[in-house]
PDBML (XML) file of the C-alpha atoms, coordinates in Angstrom:
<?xml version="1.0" encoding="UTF-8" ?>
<PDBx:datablock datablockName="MODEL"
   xmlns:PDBx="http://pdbml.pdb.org/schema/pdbx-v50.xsd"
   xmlns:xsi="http://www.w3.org/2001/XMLSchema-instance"
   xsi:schemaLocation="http://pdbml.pdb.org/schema/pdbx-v50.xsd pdbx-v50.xsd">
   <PDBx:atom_siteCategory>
      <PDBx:atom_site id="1">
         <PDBx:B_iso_or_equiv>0.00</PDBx:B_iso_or_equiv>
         <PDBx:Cartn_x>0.000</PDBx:Cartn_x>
         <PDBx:Cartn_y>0.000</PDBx:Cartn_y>
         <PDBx:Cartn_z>0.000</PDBx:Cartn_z>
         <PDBx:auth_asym_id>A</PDBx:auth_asym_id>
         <PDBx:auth_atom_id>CA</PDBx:auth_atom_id>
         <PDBx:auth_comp_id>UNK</PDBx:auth_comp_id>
         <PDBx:auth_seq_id>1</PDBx:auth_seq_id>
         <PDBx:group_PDB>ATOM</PDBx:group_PDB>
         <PDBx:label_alt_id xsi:nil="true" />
         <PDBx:label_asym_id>A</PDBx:label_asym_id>
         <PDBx:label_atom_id>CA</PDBx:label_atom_id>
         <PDBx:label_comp_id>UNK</PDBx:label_comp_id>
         <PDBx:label_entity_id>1</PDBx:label_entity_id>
         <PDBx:label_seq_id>1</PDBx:label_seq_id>
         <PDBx:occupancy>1.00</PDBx:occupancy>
         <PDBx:pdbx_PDB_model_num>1</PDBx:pdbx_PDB_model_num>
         <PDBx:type_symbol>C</PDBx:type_symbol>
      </PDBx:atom_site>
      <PDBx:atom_site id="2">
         <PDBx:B_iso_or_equiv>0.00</PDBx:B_iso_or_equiv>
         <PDBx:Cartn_x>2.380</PDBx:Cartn_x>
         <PDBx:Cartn_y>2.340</PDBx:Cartn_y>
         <PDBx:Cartn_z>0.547</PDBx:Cartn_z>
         <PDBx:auth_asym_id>A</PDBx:auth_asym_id>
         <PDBx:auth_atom_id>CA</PDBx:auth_atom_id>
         <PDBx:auth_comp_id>UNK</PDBx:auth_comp_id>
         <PDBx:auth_seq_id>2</PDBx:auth_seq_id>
         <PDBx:group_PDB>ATOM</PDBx:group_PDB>
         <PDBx:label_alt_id xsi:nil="true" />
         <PDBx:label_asym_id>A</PDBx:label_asym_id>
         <PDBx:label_atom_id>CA</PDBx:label_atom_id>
         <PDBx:label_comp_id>UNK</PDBx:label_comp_id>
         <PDBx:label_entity_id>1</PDBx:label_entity_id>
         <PDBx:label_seq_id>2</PDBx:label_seq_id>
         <PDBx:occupancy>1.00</PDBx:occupancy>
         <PDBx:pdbx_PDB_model_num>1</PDBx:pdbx_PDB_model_num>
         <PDBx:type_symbol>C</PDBx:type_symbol>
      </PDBx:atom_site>
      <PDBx:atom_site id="3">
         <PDBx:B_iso_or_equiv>0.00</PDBx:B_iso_or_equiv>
         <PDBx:Cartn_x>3.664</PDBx:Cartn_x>
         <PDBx:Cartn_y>2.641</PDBx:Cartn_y>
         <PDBx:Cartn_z>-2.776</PDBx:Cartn_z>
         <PDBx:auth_asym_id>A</PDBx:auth_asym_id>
         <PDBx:auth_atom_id>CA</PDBx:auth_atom_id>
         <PDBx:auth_comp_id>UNK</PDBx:auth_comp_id>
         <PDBx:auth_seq_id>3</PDBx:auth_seq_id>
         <PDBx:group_PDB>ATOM</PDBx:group_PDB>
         <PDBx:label_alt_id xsi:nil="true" />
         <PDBx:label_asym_id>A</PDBx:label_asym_id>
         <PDBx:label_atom_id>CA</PDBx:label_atom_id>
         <PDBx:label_comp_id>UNK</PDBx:label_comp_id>
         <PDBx:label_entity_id>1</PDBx:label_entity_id>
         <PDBx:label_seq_id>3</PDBx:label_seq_id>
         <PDBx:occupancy>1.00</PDBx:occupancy>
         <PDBx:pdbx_PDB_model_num>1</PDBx:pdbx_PDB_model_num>
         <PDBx:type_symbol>C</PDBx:type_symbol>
      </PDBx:atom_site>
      <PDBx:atom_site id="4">
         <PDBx:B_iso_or_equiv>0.00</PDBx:B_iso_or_equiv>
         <PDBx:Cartn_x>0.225</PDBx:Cartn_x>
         <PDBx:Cartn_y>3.985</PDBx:Cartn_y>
         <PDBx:Cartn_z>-3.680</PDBx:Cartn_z>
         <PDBx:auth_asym_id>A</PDBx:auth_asym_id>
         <PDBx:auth_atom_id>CA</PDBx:auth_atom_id>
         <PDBx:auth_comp_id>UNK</PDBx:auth_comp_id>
         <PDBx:auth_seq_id>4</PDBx:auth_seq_id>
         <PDBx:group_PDB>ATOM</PDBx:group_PDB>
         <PDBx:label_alt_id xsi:nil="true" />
         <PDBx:label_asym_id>A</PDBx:label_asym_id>
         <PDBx:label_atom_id>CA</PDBx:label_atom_id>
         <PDBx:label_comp_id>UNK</PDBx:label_comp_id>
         <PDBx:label_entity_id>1</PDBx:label_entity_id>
         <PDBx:label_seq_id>4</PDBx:label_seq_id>
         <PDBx:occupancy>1.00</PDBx:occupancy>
         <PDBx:pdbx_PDB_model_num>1</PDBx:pdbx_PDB_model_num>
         <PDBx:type_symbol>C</PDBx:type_symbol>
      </PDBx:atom_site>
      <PDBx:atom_site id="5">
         <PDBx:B_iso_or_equiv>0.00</PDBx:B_iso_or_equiv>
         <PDBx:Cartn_x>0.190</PDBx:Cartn_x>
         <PDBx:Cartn_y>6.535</PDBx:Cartn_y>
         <PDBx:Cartn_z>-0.366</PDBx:Cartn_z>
         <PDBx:auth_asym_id>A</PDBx:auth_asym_id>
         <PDBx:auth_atom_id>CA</PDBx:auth_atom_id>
         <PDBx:auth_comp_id>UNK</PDBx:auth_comp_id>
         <PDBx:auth_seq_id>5</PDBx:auth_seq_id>
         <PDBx:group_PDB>ATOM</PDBx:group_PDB>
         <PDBx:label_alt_id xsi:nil="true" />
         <PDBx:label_asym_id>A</PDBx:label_asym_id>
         <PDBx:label_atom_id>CA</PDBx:label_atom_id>
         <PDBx:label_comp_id>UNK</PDBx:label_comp_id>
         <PDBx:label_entity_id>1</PDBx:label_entity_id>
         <PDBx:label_seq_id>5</PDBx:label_seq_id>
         <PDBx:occupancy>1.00</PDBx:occupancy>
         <PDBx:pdbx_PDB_model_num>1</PDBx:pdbx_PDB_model_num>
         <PDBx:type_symbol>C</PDBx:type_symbol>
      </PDBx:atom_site>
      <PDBx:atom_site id="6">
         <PDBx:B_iso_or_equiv>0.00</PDBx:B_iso_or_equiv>
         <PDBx:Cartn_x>0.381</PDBx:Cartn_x>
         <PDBx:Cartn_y>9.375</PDBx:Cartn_y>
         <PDBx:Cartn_z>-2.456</PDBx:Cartn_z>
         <PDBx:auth_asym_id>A</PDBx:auth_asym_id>
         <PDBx:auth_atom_id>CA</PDBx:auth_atom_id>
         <PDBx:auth_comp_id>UNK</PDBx:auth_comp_id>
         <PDBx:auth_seq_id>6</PDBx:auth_seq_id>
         <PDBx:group_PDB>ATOM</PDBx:group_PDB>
         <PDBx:label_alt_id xsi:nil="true" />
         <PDBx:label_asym_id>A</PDBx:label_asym_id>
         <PDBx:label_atom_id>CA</PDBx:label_atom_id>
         <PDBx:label_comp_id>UNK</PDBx:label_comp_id>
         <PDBx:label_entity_id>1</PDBx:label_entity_id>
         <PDBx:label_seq_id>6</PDBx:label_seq_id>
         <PDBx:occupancy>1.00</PDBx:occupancy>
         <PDBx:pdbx_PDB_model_num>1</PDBx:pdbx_PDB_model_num>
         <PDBx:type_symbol>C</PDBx:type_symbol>
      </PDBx:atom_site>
      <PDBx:atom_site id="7">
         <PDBx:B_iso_or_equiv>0.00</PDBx:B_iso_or_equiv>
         <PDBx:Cartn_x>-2.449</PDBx:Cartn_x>
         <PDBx:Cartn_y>8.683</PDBx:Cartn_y>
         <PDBx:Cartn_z>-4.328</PDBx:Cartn_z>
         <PDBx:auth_asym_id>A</PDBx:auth_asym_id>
         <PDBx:auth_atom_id>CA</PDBx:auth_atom_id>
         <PDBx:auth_comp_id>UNK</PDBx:auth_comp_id>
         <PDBx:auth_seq_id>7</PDBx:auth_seq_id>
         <PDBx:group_PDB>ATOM</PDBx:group_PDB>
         <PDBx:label_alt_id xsi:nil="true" />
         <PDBx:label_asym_id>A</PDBx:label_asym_id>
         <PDBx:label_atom_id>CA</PDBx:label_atom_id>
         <PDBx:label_comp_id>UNK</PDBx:label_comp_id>
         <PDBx:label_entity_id>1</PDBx:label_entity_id>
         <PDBx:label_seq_id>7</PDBx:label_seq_id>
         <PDBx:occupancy>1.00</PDBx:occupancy>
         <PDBx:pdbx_PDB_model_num>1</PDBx:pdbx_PDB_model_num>
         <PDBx:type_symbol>C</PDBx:type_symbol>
      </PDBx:atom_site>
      <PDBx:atom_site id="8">
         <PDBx:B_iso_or_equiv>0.00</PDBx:B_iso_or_equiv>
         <PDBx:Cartn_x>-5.338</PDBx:Cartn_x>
         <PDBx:Cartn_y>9.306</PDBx:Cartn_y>
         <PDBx:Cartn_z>-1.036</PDBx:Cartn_z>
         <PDBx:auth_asym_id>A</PDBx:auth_asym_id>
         <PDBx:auth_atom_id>CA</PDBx:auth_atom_id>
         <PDBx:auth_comp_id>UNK</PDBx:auth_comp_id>
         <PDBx:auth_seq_id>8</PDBx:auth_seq_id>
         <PDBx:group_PDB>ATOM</PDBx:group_PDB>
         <PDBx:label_alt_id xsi:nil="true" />
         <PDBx:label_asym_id>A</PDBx:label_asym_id>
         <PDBx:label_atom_id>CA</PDBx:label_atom_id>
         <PDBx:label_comp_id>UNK</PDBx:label_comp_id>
         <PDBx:label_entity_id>1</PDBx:label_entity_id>
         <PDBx:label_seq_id>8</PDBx:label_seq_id>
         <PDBx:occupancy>1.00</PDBx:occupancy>
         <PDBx:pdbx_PDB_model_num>1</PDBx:pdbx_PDB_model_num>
         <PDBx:type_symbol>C</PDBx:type_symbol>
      </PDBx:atom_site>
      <PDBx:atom_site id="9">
         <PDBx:B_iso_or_equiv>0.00</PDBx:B_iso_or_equiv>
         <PDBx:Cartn_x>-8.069</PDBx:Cartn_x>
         <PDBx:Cartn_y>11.590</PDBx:Cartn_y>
         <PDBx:Cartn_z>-1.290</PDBx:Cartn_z>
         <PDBx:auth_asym_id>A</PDBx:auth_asym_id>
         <PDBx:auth_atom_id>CA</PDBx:auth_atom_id>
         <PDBx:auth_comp_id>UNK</PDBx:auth_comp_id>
         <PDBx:auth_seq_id>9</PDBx:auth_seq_id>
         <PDBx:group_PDB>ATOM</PDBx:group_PDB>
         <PDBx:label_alt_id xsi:nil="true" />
         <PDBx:label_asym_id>A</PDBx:label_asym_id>
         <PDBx:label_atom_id>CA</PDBx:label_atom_id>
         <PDBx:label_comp_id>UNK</PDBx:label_comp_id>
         <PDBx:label_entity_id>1</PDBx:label_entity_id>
         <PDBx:label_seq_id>9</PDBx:label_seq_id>
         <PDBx:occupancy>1.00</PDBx:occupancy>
         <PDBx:pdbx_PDB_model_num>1</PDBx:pdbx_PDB_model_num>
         <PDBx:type_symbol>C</PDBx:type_symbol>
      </PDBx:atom_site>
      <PDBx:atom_site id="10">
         <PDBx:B_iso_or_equiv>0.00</PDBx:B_iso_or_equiv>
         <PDBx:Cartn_x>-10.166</PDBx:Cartn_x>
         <PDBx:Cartn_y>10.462</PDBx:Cartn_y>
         <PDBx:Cartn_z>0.790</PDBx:Cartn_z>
         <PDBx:auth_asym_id>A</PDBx:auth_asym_id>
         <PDBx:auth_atom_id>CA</PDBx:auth_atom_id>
         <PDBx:auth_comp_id>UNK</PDBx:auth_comp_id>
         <PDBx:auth_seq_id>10</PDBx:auth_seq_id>
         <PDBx:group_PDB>ATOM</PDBx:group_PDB>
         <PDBx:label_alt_id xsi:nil="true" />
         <PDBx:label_asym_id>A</PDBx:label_asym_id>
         <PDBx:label_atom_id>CA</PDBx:label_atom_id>
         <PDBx:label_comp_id>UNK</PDBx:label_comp_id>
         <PDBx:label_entity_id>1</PDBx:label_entity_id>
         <PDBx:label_seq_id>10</PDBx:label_seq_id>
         <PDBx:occupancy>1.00</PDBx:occupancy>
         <PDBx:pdbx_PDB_model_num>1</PDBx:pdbx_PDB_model_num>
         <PDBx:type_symbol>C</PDBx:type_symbol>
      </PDBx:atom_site>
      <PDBx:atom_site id="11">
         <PDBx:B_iso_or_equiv>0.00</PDBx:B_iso_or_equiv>
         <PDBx:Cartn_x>-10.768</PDBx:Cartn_x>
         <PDBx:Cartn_y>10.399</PDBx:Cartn_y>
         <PDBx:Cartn_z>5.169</PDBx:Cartn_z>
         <PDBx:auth_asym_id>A</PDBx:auth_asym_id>
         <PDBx:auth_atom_id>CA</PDBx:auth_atom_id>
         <PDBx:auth_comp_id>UNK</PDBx:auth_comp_id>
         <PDBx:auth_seq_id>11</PDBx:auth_seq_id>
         <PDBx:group_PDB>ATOM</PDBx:group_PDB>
         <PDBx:label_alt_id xsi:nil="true" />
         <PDBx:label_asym_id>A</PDBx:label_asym_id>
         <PDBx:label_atom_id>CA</PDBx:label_atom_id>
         <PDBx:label_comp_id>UNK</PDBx:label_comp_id>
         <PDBx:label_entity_id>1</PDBx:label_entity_id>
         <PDBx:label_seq_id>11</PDBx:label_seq_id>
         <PDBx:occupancy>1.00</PDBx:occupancy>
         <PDBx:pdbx_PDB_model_num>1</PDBx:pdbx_PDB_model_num>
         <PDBx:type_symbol>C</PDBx:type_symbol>
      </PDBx:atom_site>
      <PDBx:atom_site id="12">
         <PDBx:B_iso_or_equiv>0.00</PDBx:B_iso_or_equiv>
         <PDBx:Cartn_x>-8.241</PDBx:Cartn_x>
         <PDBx:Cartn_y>7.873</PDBx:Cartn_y>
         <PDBx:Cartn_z>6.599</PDBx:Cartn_z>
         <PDBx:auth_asym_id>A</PDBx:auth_asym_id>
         <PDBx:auth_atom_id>CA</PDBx:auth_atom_id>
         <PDBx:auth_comp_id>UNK</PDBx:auth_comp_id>
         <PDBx:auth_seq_id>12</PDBx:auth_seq_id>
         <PDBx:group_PDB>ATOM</PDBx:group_PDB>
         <PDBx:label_alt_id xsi:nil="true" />
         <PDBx:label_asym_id>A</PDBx:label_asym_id>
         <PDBx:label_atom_id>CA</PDBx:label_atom_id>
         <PDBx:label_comp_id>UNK</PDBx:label_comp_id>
         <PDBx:label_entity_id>1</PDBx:label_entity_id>
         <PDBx:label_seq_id>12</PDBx:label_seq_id>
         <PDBx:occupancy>1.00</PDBx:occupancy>
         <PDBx:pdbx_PDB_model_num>1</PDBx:pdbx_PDB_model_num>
         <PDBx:type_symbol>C</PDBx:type_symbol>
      </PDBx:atom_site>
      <PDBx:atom_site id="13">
         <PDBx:B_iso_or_equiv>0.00</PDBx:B_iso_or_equiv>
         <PDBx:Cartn_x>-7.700</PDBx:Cartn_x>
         <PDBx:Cartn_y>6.728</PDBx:Cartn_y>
         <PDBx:Cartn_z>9.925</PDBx:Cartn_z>
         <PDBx:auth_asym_id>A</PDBx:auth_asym_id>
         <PDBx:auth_atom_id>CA</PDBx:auth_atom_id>
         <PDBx:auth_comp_id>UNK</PDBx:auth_comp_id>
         <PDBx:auth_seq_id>13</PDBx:auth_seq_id>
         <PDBx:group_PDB>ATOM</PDBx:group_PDB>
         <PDBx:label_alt_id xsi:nil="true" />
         <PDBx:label_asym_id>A</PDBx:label_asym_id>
         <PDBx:label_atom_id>CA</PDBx:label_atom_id>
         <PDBx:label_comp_id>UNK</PDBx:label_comp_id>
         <PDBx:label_entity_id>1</PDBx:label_entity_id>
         <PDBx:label_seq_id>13</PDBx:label_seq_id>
         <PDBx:occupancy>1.00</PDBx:occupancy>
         <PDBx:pdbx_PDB_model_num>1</PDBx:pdbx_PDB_model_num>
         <PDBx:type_symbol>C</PDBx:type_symbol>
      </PDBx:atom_site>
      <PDBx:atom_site id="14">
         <PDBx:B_iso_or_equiv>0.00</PDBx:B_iso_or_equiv>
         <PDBx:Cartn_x>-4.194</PDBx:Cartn_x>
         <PDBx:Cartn_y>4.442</PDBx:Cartn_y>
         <PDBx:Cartn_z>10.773</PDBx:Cartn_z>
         <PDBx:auth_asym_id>A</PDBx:auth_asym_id>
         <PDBx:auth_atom_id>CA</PDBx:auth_atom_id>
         <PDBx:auth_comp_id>UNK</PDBx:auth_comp_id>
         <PDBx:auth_seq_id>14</PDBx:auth_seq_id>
         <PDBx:group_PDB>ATOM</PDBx:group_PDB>
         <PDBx:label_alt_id xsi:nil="true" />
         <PDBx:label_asym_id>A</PDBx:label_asym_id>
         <PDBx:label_atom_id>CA</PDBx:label_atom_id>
         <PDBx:label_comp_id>UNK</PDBx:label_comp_id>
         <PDBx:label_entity_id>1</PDBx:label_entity_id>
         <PDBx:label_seq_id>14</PDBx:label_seq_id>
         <PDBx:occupancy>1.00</PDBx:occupancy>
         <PDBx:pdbx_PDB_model_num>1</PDBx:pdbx_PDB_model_num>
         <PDBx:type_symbol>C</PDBx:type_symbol>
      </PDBx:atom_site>
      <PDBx:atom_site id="15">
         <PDBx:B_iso_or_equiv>0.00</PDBx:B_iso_or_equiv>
         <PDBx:Cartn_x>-4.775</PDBx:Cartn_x>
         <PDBx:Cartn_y>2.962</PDBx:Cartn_y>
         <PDBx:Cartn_z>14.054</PDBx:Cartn_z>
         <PDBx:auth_asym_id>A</PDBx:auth_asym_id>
         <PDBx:auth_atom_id>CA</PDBx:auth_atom_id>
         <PDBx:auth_comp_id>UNK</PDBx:auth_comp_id>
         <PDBx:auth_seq_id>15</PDBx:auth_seq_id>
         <PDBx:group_PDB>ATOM</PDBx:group_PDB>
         <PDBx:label_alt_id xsi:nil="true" />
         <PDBx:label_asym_id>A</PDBx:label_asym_id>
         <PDBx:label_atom_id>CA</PDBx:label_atom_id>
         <PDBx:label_comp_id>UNK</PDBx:label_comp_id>
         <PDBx:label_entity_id>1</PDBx:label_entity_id>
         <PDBx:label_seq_id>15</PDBx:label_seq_id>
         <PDBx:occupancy>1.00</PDBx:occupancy>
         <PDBx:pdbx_PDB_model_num>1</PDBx:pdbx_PDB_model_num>
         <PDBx:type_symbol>C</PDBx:type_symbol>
      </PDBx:atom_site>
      <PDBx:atom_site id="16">
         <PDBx:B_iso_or_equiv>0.00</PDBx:B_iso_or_equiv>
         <PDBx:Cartn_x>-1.874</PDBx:Cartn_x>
         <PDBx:Cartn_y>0.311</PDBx:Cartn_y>
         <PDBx:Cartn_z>15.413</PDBx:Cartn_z>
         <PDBx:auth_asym_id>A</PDBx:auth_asym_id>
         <PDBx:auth_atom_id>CA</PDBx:auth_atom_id>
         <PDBx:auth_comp_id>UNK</PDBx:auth_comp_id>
         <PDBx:auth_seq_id>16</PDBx:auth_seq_id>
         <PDBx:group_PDB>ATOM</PDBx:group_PDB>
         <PDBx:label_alt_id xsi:nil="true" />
         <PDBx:label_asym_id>A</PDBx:label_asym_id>
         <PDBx:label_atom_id>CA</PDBx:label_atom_id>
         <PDBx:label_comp_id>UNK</PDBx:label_comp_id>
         <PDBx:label_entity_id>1</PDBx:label_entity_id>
         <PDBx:label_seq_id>16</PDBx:label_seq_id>
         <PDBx:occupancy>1.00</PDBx:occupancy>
         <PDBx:pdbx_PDB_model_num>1</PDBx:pdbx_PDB_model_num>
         <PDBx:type_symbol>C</PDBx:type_symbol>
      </PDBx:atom_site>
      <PDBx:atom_site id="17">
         <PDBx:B_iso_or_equiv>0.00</PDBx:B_iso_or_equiv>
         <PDBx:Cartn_x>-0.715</PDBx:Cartn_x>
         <PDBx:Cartn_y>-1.203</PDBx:Cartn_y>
         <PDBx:Cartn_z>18.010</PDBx:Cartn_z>
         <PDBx:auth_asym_id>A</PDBx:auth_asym_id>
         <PDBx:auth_atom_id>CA</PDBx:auth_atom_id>
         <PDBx:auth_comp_id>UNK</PDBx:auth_comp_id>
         <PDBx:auth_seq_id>17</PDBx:auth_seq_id>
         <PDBx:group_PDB>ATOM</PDBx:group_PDB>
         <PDBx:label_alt_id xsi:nil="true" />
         <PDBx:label_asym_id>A</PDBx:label_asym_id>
         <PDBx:label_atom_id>CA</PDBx:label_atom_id>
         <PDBx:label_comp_id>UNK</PDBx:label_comp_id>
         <PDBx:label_entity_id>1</PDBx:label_entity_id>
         <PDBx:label_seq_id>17</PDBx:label_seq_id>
         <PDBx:occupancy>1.00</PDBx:occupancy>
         <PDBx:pdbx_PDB_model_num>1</PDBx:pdbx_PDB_model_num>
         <PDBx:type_symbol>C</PDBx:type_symbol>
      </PDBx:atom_site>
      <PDBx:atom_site id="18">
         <PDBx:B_iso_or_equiv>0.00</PDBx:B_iso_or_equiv>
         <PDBx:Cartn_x>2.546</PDBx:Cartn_x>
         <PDBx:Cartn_y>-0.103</PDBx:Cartn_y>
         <PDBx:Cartn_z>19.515</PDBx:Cartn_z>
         <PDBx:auth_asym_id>A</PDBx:auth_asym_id>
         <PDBx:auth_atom_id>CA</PDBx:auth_atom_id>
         <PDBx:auth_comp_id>UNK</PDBx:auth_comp_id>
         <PDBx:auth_seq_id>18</PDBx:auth_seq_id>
         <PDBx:group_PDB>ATOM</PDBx:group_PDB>
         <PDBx:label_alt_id xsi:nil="true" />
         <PDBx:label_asym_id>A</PDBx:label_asym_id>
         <PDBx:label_atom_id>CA</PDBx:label_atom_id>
         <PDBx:label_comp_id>UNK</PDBx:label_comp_id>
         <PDBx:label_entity_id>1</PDBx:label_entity_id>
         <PDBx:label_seq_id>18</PDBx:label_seq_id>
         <PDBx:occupancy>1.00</PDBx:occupancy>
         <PDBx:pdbx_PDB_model_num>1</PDBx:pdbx_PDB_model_num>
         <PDBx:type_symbol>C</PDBx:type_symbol>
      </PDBx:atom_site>
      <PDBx:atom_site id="19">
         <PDBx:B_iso_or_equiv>0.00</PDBx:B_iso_or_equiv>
         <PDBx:Cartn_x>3.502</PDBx:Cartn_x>
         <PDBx:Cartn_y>-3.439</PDBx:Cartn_y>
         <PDBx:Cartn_z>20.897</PDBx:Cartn_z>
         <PDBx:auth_asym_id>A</PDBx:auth_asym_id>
         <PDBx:auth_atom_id>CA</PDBx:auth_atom_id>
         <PDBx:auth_comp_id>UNK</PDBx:auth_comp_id>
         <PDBx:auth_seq_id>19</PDBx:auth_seq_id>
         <PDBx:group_PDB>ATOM</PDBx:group_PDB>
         <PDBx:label_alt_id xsi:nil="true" />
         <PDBx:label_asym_id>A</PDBx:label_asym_id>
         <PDBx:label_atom_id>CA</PDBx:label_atom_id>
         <PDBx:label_comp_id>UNK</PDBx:label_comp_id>
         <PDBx:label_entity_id>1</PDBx:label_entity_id>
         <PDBx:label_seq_id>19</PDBx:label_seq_id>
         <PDBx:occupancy>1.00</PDBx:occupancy>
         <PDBx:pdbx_PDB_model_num>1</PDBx:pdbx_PDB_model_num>
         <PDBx:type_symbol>C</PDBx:type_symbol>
      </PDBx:atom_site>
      <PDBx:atom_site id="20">
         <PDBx:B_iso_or_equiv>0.00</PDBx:B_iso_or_equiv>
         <PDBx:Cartn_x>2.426</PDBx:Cartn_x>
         <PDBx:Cartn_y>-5.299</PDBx:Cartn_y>
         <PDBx:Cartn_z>18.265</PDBx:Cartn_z>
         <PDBx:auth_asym_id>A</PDBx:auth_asym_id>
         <PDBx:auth_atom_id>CA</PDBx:auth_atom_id>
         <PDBx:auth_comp_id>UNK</PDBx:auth_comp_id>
         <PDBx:auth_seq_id>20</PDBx:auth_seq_id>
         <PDBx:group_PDB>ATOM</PDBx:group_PDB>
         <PDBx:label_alt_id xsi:nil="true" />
         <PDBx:label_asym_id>A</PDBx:label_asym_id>
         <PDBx:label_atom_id>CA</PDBx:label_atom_id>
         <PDBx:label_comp_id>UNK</PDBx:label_comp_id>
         <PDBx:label_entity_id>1</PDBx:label_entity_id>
         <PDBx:label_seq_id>20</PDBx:label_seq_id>
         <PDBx:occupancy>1.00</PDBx:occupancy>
         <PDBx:pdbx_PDB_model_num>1</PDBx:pdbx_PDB_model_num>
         <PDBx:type_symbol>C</PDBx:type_symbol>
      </PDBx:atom_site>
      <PDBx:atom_site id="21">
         <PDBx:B_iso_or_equiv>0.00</PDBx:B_iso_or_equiv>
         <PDBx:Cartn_x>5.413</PDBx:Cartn_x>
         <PDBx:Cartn_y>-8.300</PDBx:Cartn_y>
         <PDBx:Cartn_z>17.805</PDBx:Cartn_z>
         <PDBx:auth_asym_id>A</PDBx:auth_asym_id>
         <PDBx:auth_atom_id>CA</PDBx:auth_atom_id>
         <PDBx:auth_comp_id>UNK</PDBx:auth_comp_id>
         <PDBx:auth_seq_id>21</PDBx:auth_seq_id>
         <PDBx:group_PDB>ATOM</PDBx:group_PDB>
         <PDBx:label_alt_id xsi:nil="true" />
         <PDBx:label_asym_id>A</PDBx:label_asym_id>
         <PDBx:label_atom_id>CA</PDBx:label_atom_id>
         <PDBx:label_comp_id>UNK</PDBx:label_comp_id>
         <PDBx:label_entity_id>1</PDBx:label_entity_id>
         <PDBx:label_seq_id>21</PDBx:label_seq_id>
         <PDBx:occupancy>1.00</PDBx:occupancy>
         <PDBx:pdbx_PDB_model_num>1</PDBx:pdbx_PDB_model_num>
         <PDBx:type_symbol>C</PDBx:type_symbol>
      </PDBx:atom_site>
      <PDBx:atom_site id="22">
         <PDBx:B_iso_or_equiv>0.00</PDBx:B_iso_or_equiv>
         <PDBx:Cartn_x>2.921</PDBx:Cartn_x>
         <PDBx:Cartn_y>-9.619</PDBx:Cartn_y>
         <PDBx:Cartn_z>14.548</PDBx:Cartn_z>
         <PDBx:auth_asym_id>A</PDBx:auth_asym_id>
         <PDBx:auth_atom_id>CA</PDBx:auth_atom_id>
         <PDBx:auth_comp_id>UNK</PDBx:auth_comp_id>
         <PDBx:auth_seq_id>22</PDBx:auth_seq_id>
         <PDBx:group_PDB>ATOM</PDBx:group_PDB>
         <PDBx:label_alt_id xsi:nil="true" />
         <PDBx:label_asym_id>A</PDBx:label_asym_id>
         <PDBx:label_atom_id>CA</PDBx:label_atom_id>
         <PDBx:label_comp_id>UNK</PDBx:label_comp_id>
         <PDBx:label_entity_id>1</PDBx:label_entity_id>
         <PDBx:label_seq_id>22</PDBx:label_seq_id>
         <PDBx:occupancy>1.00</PDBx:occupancy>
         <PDBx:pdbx_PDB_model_num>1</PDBx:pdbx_PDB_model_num>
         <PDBx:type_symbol>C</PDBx:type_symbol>
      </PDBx:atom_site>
      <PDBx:atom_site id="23">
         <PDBx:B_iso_or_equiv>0.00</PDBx:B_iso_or_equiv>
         <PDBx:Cartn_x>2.811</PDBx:Cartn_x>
         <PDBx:Cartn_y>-6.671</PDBx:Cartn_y>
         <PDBx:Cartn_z>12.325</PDBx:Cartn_z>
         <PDBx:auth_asym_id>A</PDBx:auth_asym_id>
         <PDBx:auth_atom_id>CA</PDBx:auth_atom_id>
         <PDBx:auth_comp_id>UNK</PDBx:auth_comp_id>
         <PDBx:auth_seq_id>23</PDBx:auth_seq_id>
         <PDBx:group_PDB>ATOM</PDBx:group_PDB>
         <PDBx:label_alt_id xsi:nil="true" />
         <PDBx:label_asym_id>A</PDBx:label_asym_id>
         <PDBx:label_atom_id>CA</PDBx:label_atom_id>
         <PDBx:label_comp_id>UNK</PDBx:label_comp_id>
         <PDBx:label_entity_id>1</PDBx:label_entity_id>
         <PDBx:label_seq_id>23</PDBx:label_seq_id>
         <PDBx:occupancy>1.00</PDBx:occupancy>
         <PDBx:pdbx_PDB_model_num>1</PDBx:pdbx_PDB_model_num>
         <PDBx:type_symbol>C</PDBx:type_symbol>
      </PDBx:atom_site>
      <PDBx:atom_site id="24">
         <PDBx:B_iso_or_equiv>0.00</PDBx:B_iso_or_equiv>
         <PDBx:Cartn_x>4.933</PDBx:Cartn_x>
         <PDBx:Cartn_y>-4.422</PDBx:Cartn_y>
         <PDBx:Cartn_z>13.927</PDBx:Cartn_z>
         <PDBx:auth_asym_id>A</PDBx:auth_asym_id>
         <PDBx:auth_atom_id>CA</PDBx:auth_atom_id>
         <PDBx:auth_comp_id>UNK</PDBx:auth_comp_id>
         <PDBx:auth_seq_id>24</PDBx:auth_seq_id>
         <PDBx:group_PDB>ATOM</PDBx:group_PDB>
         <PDBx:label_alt_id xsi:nil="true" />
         <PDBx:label_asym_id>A</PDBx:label_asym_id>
         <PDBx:label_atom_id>CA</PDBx:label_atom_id>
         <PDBx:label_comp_id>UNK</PDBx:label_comp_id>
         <PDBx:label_entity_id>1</PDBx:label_entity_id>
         <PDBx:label_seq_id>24</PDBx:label_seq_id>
         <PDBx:occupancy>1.00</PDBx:occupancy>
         <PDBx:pdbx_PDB_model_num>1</PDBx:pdbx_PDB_model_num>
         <PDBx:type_symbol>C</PDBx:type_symbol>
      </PDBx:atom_site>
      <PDBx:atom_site id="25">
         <PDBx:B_iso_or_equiv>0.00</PDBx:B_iso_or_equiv>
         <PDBx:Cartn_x>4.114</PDBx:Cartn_x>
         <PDBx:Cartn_y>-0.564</PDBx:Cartn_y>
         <PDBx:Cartn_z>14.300</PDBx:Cartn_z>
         <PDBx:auth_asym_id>A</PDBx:auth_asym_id>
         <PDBx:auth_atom_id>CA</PDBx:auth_atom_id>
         <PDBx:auth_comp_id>UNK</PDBx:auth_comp_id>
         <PDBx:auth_seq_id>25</PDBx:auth_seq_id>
         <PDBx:group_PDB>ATOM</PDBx:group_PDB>
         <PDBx:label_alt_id xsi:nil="true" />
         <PDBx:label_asym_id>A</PDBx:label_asym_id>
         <PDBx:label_atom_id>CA</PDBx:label_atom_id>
         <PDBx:label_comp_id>UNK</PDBx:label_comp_id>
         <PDBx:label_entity_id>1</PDBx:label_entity_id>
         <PDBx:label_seq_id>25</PDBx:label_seq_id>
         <PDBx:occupancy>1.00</PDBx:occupancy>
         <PDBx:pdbx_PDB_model_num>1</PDBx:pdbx_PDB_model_num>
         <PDBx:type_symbol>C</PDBx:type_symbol>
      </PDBx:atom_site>
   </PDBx:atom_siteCategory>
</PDBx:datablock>
């Protein structure tokens, strides 16, 4: 996704997890 990043027009909310050892933050 973040290749395309520049690309939003729209409302977007990022919510992560700081401690997240899966996908990290």
């Amino acid at each position: 996704p973040i290749t395309y990043a520049k690309n939003l027009e729209g409302n977007l909310l990022i919510v992560h997890g700081t401690g997240d050892d899966n996908v990290h933050y």
